[in-house]
Protein backbone atom coordinates (compact mmCIF):
# COMPACT_ATOMS: atom_id res chain seq x y z
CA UNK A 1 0.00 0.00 0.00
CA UNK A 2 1.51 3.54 -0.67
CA UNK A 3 2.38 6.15 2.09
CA UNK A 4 1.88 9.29 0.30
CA UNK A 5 1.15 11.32 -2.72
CA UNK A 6 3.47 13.65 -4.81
CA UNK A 7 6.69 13.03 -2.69
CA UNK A 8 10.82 13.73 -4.88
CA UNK A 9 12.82 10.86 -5.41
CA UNK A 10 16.16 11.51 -5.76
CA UNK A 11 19.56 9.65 -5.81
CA UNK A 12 23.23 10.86 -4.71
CA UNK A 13 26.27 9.03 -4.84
CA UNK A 14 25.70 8.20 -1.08
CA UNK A 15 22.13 6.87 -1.28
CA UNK A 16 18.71 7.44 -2.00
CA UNK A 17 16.31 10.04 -0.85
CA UNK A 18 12.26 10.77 -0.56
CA UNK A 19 11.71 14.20 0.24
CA UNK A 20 9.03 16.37 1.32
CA UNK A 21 10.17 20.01 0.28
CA UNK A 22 13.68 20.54 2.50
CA UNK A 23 12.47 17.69 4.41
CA UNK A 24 14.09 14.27 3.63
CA UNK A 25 11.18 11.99 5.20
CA UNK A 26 13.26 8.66 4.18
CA UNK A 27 16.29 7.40 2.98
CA UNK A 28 18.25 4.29 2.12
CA UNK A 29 21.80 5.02 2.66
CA UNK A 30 24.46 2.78 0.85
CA UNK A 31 26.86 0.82 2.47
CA UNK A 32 30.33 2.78 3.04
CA UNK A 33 32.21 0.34 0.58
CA UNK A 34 34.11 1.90 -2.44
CA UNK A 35 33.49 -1.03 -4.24
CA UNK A 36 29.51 -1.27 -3.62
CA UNK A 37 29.27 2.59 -4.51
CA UNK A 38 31.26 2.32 -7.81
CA UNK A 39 28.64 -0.68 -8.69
CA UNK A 40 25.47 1.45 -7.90
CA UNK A 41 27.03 4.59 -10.06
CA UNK A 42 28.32 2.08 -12.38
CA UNK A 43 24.64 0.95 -13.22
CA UNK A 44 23.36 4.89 -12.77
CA UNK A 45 25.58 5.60 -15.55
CA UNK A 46 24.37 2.59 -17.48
CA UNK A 47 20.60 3.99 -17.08
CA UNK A 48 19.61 1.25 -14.95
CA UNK A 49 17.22 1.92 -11.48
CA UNK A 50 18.56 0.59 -8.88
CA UNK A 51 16.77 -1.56 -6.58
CA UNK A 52 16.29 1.09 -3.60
CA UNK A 53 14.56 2.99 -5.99
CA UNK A 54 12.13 0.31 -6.95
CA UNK A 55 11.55 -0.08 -3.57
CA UNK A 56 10.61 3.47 -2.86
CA UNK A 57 8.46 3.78 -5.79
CA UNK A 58 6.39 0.82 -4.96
CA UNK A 59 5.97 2.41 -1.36
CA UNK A 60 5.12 5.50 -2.81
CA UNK A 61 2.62 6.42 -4.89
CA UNK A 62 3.18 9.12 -7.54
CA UNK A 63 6.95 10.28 -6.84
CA UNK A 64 8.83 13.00 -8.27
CA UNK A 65 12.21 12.70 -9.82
CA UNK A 66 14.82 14.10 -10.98
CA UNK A 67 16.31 12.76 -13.48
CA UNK A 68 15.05 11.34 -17.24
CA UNK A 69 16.37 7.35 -16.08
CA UNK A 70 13.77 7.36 -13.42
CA UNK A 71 11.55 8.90 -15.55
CA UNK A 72 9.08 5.72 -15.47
CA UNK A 73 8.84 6.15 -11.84
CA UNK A 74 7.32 9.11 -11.89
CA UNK A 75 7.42 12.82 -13.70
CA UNK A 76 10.71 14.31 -13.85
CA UNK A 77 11.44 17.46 -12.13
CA UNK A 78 13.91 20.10 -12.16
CA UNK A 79 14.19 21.08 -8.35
CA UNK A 80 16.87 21.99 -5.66
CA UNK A 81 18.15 18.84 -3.13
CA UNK A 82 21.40 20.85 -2.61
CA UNK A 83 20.75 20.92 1.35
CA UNK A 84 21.49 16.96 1.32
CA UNK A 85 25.09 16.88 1.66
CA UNK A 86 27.08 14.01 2.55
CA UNK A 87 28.94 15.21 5.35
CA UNK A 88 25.48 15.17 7.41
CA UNK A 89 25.49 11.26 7.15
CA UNK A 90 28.73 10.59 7.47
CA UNK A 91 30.15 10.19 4.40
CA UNK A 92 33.46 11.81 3.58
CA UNK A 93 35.23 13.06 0.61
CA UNK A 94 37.87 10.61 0.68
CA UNK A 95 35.14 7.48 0.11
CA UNK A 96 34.28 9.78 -2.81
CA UNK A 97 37.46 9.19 -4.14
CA UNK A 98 37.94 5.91 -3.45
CA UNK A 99 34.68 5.10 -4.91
CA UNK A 100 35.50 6.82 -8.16
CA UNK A 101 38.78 5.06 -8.28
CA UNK A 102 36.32 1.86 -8.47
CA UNK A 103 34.23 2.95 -10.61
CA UNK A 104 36.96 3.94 -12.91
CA UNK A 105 38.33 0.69 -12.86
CA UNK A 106 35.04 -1.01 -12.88
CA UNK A 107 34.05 0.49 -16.31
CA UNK A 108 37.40 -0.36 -17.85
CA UNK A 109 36.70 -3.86 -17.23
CA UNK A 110 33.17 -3.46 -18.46
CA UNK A 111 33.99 -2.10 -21.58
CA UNK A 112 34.04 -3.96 -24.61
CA UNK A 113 35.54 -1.66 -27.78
CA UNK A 114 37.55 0.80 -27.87
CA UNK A 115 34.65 3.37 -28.51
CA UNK A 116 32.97 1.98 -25.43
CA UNK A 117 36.38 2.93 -23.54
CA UNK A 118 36.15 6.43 -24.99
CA UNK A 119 32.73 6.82 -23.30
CA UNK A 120 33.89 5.40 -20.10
CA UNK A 121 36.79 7.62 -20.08
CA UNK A 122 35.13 11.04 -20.60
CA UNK A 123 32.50 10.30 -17.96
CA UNK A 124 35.40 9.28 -15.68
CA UNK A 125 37.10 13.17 -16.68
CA UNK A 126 33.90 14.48 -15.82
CA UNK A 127 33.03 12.07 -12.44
CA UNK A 128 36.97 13.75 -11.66
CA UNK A 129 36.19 17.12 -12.57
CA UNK A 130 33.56 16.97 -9.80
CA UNK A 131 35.38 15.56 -7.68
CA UNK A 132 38.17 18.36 -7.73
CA UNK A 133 36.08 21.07 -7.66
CA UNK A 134 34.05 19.68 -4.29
CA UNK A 135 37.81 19.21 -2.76
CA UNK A 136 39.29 22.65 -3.73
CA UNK A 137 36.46 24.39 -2.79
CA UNK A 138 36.88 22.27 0.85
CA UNK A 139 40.77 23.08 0.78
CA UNK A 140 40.06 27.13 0.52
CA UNK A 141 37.37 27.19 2.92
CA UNK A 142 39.67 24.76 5.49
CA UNK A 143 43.23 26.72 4.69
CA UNK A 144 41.16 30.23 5.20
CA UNK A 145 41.26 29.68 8.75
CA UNK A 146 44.81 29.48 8.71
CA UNK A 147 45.95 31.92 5.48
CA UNK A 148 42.86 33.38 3.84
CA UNK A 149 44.54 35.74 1.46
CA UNK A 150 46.54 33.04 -0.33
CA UNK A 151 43.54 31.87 -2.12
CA UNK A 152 43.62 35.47 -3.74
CA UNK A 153 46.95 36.16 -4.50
CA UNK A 154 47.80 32.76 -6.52
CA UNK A 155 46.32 30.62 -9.35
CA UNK A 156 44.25 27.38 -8.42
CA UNK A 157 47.76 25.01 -9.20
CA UNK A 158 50.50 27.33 -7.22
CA UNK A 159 47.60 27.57 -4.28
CA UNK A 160 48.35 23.99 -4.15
CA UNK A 161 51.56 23.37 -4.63
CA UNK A 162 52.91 25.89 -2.38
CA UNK A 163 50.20 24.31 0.38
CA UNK A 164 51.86 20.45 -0.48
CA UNK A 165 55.23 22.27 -0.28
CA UNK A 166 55.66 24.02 2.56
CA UNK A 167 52.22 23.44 4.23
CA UNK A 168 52.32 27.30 7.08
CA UNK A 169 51.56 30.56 6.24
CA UNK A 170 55.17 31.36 7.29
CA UNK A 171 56.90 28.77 6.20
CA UNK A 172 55.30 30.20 2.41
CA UNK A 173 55.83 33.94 3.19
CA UNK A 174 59.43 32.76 3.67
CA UNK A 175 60.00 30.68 0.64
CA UNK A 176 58.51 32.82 -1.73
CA UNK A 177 58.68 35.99 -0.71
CA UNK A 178 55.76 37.62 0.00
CA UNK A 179 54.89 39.91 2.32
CA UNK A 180 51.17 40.69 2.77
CA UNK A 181 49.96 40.34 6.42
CA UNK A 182 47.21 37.81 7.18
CA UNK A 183 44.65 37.74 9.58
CA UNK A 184 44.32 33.48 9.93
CA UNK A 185 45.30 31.79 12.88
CA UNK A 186 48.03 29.34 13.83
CA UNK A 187 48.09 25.68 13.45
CA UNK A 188 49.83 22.77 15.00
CA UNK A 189 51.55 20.12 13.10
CA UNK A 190 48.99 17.82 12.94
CA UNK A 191 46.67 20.54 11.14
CA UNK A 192 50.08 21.29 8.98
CA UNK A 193 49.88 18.01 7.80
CA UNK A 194 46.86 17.34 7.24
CA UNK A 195 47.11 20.36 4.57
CA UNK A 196 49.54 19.35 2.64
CA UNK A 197 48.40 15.95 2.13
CA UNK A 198 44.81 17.20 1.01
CA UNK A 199 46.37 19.44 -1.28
CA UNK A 200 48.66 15.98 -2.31
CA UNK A 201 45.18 14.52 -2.82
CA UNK A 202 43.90 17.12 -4.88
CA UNK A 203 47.32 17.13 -6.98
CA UNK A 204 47.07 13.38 -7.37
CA UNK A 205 43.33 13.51 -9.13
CA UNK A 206 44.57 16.83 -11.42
CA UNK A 207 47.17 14.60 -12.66
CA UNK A 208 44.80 11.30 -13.10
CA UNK A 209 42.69 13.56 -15.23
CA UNK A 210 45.31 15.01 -17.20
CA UNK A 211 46.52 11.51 -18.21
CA UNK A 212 43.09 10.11 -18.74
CA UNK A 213 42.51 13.29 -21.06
CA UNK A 214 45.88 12.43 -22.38
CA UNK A 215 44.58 9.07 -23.52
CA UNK A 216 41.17 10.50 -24.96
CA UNK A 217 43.18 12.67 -26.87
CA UNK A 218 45.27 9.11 -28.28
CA UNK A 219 42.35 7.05 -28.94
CA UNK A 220 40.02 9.72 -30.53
CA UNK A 221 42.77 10.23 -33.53
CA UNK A 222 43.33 6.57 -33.84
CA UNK A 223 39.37 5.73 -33.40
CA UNK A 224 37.68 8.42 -34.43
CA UNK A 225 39.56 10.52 -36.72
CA UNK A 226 36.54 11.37 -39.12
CA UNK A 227 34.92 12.94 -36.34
CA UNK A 228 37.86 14.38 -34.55
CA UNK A 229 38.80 16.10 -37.63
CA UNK A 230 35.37 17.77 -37.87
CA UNK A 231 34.64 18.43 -34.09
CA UNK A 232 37.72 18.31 -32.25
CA UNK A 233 38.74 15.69 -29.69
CA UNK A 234 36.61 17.69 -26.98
CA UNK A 235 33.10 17.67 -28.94
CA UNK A 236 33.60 14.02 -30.25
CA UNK A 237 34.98 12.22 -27.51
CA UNK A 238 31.77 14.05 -24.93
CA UNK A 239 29.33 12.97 -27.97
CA UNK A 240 30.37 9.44 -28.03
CA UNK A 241 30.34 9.76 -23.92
CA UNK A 242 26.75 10.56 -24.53
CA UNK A 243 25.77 7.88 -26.60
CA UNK A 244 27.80 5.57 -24.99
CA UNK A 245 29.92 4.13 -27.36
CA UNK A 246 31.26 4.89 -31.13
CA UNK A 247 29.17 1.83 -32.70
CA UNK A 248 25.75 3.62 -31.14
CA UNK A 249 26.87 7.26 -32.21
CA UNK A 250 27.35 5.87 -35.84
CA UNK A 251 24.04 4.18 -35.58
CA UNK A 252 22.19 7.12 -34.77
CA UNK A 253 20.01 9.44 -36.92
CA UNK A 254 21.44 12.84 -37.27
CA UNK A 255 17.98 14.13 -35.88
CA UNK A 256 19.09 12.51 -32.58
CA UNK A 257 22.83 13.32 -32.72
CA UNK A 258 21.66 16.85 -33.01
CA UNK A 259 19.99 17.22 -29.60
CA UNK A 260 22.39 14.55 -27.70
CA UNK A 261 22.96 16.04 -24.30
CA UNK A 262 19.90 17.95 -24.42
CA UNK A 263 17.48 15.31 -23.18
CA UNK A 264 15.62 16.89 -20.31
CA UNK A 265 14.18 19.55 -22.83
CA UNK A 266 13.62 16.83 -25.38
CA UNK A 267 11.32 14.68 -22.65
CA UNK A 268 9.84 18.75 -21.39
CA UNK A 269 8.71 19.34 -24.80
CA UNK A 270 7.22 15.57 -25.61
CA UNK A 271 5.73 15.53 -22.63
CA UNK A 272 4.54 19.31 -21.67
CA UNK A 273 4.64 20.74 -25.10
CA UNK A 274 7.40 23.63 -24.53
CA UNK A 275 9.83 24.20 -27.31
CA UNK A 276 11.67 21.49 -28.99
CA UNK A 277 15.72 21.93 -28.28
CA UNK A 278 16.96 23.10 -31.49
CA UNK A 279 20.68 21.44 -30.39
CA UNK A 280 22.50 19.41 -27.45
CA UNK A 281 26.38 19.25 -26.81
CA UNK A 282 26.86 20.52 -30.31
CA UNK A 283 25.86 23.77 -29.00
CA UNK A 284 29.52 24.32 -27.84
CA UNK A 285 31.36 24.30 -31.26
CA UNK A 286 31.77 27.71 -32.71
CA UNK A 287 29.95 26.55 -36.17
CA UNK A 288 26.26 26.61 -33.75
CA UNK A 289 27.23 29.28 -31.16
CA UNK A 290 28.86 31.69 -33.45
CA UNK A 291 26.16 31.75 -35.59
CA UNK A 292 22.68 34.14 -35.20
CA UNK A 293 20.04 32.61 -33.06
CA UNK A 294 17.52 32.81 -35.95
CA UNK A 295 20.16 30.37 -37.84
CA UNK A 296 21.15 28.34 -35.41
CA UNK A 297 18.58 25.09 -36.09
CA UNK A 298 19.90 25.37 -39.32
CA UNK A 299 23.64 25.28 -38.43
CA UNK A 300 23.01 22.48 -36.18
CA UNK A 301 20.68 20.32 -38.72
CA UNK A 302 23.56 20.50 -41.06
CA UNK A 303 26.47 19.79 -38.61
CA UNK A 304 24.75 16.79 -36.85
CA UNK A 305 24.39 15.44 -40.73
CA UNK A 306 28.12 15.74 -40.98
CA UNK A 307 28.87 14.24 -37.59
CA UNK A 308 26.33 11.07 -38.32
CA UNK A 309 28.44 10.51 -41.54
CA UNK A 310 31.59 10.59 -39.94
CA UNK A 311 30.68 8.17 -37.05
CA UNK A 312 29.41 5.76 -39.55
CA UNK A 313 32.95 6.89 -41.52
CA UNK A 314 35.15 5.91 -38.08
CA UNK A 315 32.86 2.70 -37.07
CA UNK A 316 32.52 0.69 -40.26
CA UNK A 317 36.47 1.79 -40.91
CA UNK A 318 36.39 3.46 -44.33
CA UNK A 319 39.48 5.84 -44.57
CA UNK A 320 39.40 9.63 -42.44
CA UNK A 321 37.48 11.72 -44.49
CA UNK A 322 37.20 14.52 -41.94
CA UNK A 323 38.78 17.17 -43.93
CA UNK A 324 36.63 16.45 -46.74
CA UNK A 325 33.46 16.90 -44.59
CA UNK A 326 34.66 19.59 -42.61
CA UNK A 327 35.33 21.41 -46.05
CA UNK A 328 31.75 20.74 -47.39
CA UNK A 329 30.25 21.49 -43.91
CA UNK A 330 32.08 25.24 -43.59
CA UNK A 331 31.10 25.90 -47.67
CA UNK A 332 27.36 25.43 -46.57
CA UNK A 333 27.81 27.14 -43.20
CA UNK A 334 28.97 30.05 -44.96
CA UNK A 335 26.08 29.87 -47.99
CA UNK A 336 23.30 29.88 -44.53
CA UNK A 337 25.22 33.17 -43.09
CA UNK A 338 25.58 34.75 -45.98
């Protein structure tokens, strides 16, 4: 029998939520296991529901959610669940990582072609990318107590290594040079520490995504060339992320490719009737955002045409071809500006 009506269903890398406005009113928490979270997001990221949501959604009737995979447990929803935060149930930042590490791992294994390790790898940059932000911004609020005007006075990468370095206040004023007075508090060793090896941690991951990136970068011009050559490593490798491998990209319609990464105003207008999205990811590539609004469905018809022939190009292994396209594409691009 259901509890109640019209309650939000949401999921976070810790667990899963019902809510009643700022009110979580139940929960399922997972266990604190790196290798049990890396499963669940492993399976999030596949599209699958996981079995604490079925379990909610048979208890209650009509839920909200949040997201377009849940979407057949209830209507999706855009609203704010910022004020669950993991730190309120115990669960820390470094289980974050450790979890990610997993998952990373964990999709690697999973994969089965080299375009399905392309997708793997650019959610893994982005899963990072998360990840770093949420521990920098940590770091500065943390290191404020002790040296507040550091934050200010150096880029994100010196603010770190001169924290992994040399770890005081002083111990930086001396080494570098400057001079600015501070109005942050002493620390003890321990605390000294325990600075520089978060800002170690933080390092660490920078460096795990640069290499991952690093590999993107490899595979896309070995893979993917076609498409590389016509959208550059950044656009290509995030659309293939999207579809979730190189064989489904090049087995899409260009109708589809055009609005990948735009799915929550794709389901908004099937199901409410707003607008159709005139483009997805493909918004980012100066050939859609560099061109007039009023021309932009255009643009993006025609590009998504041209990236649908070079994924089929890059799958079924004809020769690269992306010059070629990317010739024919800018010709037309400039016939629809002009």
């Amino acid at each position: 029998m259901s509890k109640e009506d019209g309650k939000l269903l949401y999921t976070t890398w810790f667990g899963v939520f019902v809510t009643d406005g700022d009110d979580v009113i139940d929960k399922i928490l997972f266990d604190k296991d790196p290798g049990i979270i890396a499963e669940k997001r492993f399976k999030i990221n596949e599209g699958d529901i996981l079995e604490e949501e079925k379990k909610f959604a048979d208890e209650y009737n009509r839920l909200k959610v949040t997201e377009q995979r849940l979407s057949k447990l209830g209507e999706v929803v855009k609203i704010d669940v910022s004020f669950i935060k993991p730190k309120d149930y115990s669960f820390s930042s470094e289980l974050l990582q450790e979890s990610l590490t997993e998952l990373g791992s964990l999709e690697l294994k999973e994969s089965v072609d080299h375009g399905e390790h392309l997708a793997k790898a650019v959610k893994t940059i982005q899963d990072l990318n998360e990840t770093v932000n949420v521990l920098m911004e940590r770091l500065r609020d943390w290191y404020s107590i002790h040296y507040p005007e550091l934050q200010d006075s150096v880029s994100d990468e010196d603010f770190l290594k001169l924290i992994a370095n040399y770890g005081t206040r002083e111990t930086i004023q001396e080494k570098t040079g400057m001079v600015d007075e501070s109005i942050g508090g002493d620390i003890s060793e321990s605390e000294k520490d325990l600075y520089r090896m978060f800002a170690d941690i933080i390092l660490e991951k920078r460096t795990f995504r640069e290499e991952i990136w690093s590999y993107v970068e490899e595979l896309m011009r070995e893979r993917a060339p076609t498409i590389t050559e016509l959208t550059g490593v950044k656009l290509g490798s995030e659309l293939i992320a999207q579809a979730g491998s190189l064989e489904r990209l090049a087995k899409m319609p260009s109708s589809t490719i055009q609005v990948l990464g735009a799915e929550k105003a794709l389901f908004s207008h099937l199901s409410k009737g707003t607008k159709p999205p005139k483009h997805g990811l493909i918004l980012q590539h100066p050939y859609v955002h560099k061109t007039d609004l009023d021309l932009r469905g255009k643009v993006a018809r025609l590009f998504a045409n041209k990236i649908a022939i070079a994924a089929r190009i890059d799958y079924f292994g004809d020769r690269n071809k992306g010059s070629e396209l990317r010739k024919e594409l800018e010709k037309k691009i400039k016939k629809i500006r002009g």
